[in-house]
C-alpha atoms as a PDB file:
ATOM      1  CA  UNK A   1       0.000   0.000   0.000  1.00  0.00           C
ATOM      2  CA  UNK A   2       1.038   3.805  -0.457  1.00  0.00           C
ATOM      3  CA  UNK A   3       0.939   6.335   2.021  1.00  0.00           C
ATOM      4  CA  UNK A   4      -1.433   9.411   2.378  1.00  0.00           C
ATOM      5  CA  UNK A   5       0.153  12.350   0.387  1.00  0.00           C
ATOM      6  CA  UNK A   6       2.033  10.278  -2.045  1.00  0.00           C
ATOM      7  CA  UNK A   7       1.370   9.511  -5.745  1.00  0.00           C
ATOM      8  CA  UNK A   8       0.776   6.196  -7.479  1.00  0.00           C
ATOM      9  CA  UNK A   9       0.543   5.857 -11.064  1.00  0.00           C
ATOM     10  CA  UNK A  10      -2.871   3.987 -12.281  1.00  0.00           C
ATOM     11  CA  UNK A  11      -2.489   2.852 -15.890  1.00  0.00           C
ATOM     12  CA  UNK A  12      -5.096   3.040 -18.558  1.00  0.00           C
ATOM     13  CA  UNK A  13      -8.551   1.208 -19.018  1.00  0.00           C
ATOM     14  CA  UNK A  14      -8.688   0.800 -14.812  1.00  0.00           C
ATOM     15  CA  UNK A  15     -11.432   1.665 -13.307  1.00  0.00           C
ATOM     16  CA  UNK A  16     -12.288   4.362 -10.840  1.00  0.00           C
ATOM     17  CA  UNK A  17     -15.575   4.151  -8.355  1.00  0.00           C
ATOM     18  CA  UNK A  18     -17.026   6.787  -6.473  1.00  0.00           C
ATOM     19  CA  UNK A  19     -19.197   5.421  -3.620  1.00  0.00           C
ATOM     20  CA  UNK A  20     -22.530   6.891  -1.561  1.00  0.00           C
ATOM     21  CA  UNK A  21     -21.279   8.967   1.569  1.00  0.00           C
ATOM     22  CA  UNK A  22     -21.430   5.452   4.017  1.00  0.00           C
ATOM     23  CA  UNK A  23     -18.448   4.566   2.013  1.00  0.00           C
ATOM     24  CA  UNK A  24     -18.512   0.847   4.372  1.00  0.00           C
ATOM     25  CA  UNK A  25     -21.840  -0.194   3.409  1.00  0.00           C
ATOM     26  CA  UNK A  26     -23.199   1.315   0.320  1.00  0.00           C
ATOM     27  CA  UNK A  27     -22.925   0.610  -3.359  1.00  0.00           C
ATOM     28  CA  UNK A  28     -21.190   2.837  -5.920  1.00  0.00           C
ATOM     29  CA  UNK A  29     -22.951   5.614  -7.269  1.00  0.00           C
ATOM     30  CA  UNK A  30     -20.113   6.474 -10.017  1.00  0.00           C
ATOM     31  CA  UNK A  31     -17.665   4.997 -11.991  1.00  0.00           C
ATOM     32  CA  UNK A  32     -15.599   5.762 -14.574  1.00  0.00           C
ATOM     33  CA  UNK A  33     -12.649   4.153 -16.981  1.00  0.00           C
ATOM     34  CA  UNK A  34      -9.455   5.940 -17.330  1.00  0.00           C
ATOM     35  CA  UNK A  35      -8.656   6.668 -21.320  1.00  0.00           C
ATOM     36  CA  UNK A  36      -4.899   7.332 -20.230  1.00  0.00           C
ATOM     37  CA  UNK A  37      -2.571   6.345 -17.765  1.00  0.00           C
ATOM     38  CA  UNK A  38      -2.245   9.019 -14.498  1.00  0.00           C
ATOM     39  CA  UNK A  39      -0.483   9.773 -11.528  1.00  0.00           C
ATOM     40  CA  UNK A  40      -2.558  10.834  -8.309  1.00  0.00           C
ATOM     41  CA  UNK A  41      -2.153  11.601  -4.853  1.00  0.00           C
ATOM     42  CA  UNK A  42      -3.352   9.114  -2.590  1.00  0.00           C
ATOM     43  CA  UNK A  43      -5.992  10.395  -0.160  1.00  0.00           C
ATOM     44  CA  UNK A  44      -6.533   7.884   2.583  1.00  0.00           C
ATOM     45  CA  UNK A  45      -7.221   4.728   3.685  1.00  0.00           C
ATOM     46  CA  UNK A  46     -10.726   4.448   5.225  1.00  0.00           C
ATOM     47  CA  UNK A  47     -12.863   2.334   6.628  1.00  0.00           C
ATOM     48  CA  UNK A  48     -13.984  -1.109   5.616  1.00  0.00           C
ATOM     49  CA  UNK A  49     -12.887  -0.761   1.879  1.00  0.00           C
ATOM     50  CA  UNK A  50      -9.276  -1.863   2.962  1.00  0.00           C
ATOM     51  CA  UNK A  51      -9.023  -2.777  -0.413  1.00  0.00           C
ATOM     52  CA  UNK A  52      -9.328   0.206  -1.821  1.00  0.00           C
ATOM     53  CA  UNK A  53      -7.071   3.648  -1.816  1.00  0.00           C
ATOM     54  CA  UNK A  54      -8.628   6.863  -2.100  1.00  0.00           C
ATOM     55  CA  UNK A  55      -7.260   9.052  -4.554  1.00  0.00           C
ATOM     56  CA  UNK A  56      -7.809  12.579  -6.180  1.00  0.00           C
ATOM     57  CA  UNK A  57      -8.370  12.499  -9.653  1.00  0.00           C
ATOM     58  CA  UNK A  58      -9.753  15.311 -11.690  1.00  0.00           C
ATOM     59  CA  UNK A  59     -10.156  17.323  -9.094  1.00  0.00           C
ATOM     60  CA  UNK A  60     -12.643  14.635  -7.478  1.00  0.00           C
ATOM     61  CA  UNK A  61     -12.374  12.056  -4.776  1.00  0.00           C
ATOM     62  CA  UNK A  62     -12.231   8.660  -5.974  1.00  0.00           C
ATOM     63  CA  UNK A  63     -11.352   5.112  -5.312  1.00  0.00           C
ATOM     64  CA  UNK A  64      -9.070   2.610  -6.918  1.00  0.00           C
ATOM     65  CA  UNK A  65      -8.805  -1.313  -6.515  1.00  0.00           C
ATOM     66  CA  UNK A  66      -5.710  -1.962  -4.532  1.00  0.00           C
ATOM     67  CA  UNK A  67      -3.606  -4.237  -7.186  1.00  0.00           C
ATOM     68  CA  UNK A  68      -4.674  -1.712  -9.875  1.00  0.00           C
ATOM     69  CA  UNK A  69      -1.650   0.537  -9.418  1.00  0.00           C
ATOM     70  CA  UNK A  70       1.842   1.038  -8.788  1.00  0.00           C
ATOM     71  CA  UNK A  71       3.698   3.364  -6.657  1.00  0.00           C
ATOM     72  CA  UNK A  72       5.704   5.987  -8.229  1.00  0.00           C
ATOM     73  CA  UNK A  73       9.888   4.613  -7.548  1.00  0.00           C
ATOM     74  CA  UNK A  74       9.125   0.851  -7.510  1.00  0.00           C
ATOM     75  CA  UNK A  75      11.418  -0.980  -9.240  1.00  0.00           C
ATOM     76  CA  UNK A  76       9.272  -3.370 -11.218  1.00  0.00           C
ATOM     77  CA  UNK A  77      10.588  -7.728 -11.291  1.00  0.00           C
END
């Protein structure tokens, strides 16, 4: 996982959600698919959704599948 205040690079075609303000319990209320690749700044890690990292985007607040990015300075295997 990445820390809060860092970037992580998400490549193209993953997806971003946007869930209802219960962000534990409740389904997601937007989504979209990202046309290019992007670096963000991580958000925070909240909640139940431990799988997920929030991220800003667009000047929104979204979330991303953990698995679905990389951080920024990993040496890839």
């Amino acid at each position: 996982m990445s820390e809060k205040g860092k970037l992580i690079y998400i490549p193209s075609s993953v997806t971003l959600y946007q869930f209802s303000e219960d962000q534990a319990t409740k389904p997601v209320v937007r989504y979209k698919k990202l046309e290019k690749p992007m670096n963000v700044l991580v958000l925070d890690f909240v909640g139940q959704r431990k799988d997920y990292v929030e991220v800003l985007c667009d000047s929104e607040r979204w979330w991303v599948k953990s698995g679905d990015y990389f951080l920024i300075g990993d040496k890839q295997c």
